[in-house]
N, C-alpha and C. Protein backbone atom coordinates (compact mmCIF):
# COMPACT_ATOMS: atom_id res chain seq x y z
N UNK A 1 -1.95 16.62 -2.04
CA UNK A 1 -2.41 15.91 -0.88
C UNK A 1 -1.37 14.87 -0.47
N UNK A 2 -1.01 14.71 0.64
CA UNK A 2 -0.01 13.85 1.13
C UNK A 2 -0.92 13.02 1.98
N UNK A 3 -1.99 13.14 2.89
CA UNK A 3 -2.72 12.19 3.26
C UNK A 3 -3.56 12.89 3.31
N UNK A 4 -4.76 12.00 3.15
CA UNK A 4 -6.91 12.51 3.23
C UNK A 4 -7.25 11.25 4.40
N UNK A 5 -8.00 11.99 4.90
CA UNK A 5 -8.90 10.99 5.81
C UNK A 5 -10.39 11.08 4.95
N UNK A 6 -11.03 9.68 4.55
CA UNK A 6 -11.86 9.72 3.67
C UNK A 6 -13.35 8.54 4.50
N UNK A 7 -14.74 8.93 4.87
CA UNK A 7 -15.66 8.39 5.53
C UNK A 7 -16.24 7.78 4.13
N UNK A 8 -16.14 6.17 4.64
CA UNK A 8 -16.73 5.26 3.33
C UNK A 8 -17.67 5.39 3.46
N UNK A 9 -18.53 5.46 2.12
CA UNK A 9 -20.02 5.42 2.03
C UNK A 9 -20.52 4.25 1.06
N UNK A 10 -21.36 3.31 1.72
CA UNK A 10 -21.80 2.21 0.68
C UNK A 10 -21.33 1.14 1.29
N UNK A 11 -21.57 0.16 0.58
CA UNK A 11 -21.44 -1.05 0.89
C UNK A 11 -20.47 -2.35 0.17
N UNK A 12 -19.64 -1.77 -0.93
CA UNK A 12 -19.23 -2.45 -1.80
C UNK A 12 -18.14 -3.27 -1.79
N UNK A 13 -17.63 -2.95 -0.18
CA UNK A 13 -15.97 -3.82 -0.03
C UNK A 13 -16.61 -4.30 1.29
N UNK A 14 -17.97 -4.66 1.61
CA UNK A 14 -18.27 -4.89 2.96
C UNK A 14 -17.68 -6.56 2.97
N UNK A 15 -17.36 -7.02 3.56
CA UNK A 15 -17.21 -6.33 5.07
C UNK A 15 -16.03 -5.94 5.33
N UNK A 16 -14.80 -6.06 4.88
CA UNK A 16 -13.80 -5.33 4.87
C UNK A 16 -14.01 -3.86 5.42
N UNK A 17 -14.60 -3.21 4.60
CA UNK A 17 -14.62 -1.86 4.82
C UNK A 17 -15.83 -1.73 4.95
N UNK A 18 -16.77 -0.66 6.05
CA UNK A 18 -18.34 -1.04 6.11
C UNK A 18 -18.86 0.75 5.97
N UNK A 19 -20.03 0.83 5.44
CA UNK A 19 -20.63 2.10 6.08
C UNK A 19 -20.42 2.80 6.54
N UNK A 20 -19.55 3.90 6.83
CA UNK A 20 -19.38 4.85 8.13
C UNK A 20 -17.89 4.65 8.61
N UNK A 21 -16.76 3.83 8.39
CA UNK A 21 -16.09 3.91 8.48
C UNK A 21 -14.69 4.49 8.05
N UNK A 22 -13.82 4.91 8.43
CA UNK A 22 -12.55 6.37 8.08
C UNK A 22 -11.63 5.34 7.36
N UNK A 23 -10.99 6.00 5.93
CA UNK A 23 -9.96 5.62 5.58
C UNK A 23 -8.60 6.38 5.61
N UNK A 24 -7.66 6.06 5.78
CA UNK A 24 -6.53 7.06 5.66
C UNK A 24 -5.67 6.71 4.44
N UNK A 25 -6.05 7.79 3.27
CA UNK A 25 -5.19 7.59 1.77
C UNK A 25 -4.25 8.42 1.74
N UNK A 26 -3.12 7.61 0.69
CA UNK A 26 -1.95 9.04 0.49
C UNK A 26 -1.51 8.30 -0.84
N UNK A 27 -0.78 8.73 -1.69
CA UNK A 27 -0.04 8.67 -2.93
C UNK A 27 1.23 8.53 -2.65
N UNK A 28 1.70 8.92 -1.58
CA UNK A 28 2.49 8.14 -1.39
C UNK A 28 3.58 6.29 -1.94
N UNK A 29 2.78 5.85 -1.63
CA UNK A 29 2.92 4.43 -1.73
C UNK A 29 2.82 4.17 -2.94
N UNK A 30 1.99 4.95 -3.50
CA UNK A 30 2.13 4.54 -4.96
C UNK A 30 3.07 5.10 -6.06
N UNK A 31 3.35 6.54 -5.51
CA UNK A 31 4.75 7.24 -6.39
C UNK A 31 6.26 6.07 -5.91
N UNK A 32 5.98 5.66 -4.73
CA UNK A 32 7.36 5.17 -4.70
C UNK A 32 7.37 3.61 -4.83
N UNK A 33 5.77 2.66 -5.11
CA UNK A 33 6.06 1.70 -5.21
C UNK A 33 5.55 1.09 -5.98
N UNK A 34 4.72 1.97 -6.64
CA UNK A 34 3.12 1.66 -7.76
C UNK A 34 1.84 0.46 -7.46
N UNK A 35 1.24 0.74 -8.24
CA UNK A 35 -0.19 -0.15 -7.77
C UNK A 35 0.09 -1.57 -8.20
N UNK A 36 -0.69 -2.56 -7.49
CA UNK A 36 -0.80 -3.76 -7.32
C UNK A 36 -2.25 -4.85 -6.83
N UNK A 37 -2.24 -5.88 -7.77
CA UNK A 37 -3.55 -6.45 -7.44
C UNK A 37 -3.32 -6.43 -6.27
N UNK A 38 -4.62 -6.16 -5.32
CA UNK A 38 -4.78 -6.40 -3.81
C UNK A 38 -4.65 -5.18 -3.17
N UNK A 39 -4.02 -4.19 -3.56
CA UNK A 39 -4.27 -2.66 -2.73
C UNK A 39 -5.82 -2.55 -2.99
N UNK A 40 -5.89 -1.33 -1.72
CA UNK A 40 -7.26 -1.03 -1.95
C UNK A 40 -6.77 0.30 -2.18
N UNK A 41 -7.48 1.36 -3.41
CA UNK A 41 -7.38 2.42 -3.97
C UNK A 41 -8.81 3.39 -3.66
N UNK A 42 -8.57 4.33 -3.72
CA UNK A 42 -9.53 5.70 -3.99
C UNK A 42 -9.22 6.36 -4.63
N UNK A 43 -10.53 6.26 -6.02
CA UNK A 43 -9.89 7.29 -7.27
C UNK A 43 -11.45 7.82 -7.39
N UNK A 44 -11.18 9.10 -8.62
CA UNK A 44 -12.39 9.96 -8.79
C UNK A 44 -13.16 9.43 -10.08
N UNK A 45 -14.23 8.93 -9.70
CA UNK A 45 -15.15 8.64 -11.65
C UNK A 45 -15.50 9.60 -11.67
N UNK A 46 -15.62 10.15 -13.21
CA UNK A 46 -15.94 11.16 -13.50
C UNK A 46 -17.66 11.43 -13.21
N UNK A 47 -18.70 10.27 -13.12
CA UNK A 47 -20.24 10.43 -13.20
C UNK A 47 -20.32 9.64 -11.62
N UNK A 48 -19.55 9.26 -11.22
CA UNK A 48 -19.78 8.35 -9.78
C UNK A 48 -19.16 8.70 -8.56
N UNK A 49 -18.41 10.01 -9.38
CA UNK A 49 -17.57 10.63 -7.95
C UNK A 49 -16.74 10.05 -7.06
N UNK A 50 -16.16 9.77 -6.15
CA UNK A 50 -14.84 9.25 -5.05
C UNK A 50 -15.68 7.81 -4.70
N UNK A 51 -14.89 7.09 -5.34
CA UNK A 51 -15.02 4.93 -4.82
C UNK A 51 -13.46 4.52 -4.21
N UNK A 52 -13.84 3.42 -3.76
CA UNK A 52 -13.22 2.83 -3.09
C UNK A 52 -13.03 1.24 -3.57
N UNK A 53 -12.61 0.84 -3.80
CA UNK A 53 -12.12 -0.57 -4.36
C UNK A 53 -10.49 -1.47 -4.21
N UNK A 54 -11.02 -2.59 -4.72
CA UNK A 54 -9.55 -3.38 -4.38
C UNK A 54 -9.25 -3.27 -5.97
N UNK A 55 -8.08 -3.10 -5.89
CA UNK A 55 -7.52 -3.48 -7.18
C UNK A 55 -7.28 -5.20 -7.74
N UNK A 56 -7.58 -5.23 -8.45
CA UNK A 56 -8.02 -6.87 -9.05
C UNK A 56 -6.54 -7.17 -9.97
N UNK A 57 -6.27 -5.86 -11.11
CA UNK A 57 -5.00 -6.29 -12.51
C UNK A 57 -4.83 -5.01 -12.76
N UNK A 58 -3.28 -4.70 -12.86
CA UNK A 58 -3.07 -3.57 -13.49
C UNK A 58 -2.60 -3.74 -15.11
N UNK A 59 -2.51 -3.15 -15.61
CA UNK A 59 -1.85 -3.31 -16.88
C UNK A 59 -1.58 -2.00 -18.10
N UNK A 60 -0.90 -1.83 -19.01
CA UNK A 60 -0.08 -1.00 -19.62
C UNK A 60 0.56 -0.06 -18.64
N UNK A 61 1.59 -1.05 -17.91
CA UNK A 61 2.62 -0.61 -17.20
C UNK A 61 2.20 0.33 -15.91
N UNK A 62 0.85 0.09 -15.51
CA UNK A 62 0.37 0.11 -14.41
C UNK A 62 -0.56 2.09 -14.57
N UNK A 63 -0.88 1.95 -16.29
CA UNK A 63 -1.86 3.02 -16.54
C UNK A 63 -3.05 2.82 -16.74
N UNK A 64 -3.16 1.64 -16.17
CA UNK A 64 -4.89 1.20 -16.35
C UNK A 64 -4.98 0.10 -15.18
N UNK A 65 -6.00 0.32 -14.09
CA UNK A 65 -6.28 -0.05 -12.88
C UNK A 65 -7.52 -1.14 -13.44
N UNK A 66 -7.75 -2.25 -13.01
CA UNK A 66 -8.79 -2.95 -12.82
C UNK A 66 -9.35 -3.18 -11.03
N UNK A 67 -10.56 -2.18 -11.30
CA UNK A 67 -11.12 -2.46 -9.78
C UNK A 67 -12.17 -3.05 -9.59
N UNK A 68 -12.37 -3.81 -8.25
CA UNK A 68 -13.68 -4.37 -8.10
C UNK A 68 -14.27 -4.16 -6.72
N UNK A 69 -15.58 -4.58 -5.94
CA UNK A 69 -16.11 -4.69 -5.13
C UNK A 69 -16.04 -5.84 -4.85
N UNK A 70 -16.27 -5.84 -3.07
CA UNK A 70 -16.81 -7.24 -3.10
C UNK A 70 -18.38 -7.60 -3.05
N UNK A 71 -18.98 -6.63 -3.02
CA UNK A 71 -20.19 -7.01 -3.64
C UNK A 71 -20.54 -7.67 -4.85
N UNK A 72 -21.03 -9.03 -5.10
CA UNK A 72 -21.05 -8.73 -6.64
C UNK A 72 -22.30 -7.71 -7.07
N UNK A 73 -22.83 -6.93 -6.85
CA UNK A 73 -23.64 -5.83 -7.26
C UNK A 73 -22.94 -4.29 -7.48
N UNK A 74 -21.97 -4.37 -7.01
CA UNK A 74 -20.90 -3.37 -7.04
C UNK A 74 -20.86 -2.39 -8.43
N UNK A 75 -20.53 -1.35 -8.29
CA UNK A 75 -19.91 -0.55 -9.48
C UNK A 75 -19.01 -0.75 -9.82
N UNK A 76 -18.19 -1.19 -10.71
CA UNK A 76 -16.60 -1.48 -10.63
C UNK A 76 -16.42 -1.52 -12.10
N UNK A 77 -14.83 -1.89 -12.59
CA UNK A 77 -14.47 -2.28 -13.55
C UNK A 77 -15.61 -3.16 -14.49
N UNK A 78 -16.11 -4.13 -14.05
CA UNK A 78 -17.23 -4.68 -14.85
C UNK A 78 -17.86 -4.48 -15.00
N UNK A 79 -18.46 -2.83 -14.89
CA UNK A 79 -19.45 -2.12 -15.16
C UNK A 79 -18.51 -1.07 -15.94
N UNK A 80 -17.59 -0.29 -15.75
CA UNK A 80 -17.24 0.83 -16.16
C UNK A 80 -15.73 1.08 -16.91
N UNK A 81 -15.42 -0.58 -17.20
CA UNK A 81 -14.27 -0.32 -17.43
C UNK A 81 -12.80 0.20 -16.39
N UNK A 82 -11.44 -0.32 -17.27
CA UNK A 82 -10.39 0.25 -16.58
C UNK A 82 -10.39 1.45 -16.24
N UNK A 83 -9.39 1.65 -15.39
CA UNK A 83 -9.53 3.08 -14.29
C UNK A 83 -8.17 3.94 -14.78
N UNK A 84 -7.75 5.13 -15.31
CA UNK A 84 -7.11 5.45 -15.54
C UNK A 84 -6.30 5.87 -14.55
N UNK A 85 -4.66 5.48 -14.23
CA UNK A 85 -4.19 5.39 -13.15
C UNK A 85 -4.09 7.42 -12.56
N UNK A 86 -3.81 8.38 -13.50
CA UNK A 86 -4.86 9.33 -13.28
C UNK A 86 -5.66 10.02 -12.51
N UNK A 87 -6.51 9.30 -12.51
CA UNK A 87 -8.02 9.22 -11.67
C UNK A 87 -7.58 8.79 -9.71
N UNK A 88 -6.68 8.04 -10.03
CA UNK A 88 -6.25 7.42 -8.33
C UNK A 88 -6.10 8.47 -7.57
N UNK A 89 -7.04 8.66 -6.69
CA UNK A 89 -6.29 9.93 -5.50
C UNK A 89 -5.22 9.30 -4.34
N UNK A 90 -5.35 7.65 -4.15
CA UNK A 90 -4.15 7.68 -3.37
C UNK A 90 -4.58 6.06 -3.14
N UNK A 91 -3.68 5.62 -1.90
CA UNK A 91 -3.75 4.41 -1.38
C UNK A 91 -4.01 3.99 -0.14
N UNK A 92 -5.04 3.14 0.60
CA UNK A 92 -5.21 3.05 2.02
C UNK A 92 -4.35 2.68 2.82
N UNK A 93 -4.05 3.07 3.26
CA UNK A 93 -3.40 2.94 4.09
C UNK A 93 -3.02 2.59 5.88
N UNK A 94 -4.60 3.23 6.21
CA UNK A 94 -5.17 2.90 7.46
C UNK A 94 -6.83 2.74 7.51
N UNK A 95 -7.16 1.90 8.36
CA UNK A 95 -8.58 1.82 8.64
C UNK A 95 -8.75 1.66 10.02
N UNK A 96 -9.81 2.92 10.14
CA UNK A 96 -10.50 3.53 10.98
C UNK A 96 -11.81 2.42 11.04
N UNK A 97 -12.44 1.91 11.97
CA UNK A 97 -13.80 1.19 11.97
C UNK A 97 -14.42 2.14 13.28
N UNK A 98 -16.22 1.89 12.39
CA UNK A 98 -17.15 3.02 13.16
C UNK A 98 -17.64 2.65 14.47
C-alpha cells in the first residue's frame, strides 16, 4: 500500500479527528523518516482491528509505539500496551472533514 484512504470511526482523537471523517495514510513517511511523538498513526490490533491514534513515545529504537486518544476513555496504550511498530499500516497524512 502506498496510500489508503481510511473513514474514522469513533470518537477517540475528537475533536481533531471526528466520526465520519477521511484519512489519507501511507508508510511512506515513516520508511524514510520513522515515527515520532505527535504523528498520528493507523495500525492493526489484533482483537480491536484498524485505530487511529497520536503517538505519545517511541522507544527500542522506534519498535515499540506508545499510542493514545484524546479521549481519556479511549483504547490506547494504557489499556493495551506498546504497539509493535509492525502493526503500523501507515501515517496521516491528510484530513478529509465530513
Amino acid at each position: 500500500m502506498i496510500f489508503e484512504i481510511i473513514k474514522v470511526s469513533g470518537h477517540s482523537l475528537d475533536p481533531a479527528y471526528e466520526d465520519g471523517d477521511f484519512v489519507l495514510v501511507t508508510k511512506l513517511p515513516i520508511l524514510l523518516f520513522g515515527i515520532h511523538p505527535g504523528d498520528t498513526v493507523v495500525f492493526h490490533h489484533p482483537s480491536l482491528g484498524k485505530l487511529i491514534k497520536l503517538v505519545e513515545r517511541v522507544e527500542d529504537g522506534g519498535n515499540r509505539i506508545f499510542v493514545v486518544g484524546l479521549d481519556p476513555l479511549s483504547r490506547d496504550s494504557r489499556v493495551f500496551g506498546a504497539v509493535p511498530r509492525a502493526m503500523v499500516l501507515g501515517k496521516v497524512i491528510g484530513h478529509i472533514r465530513k
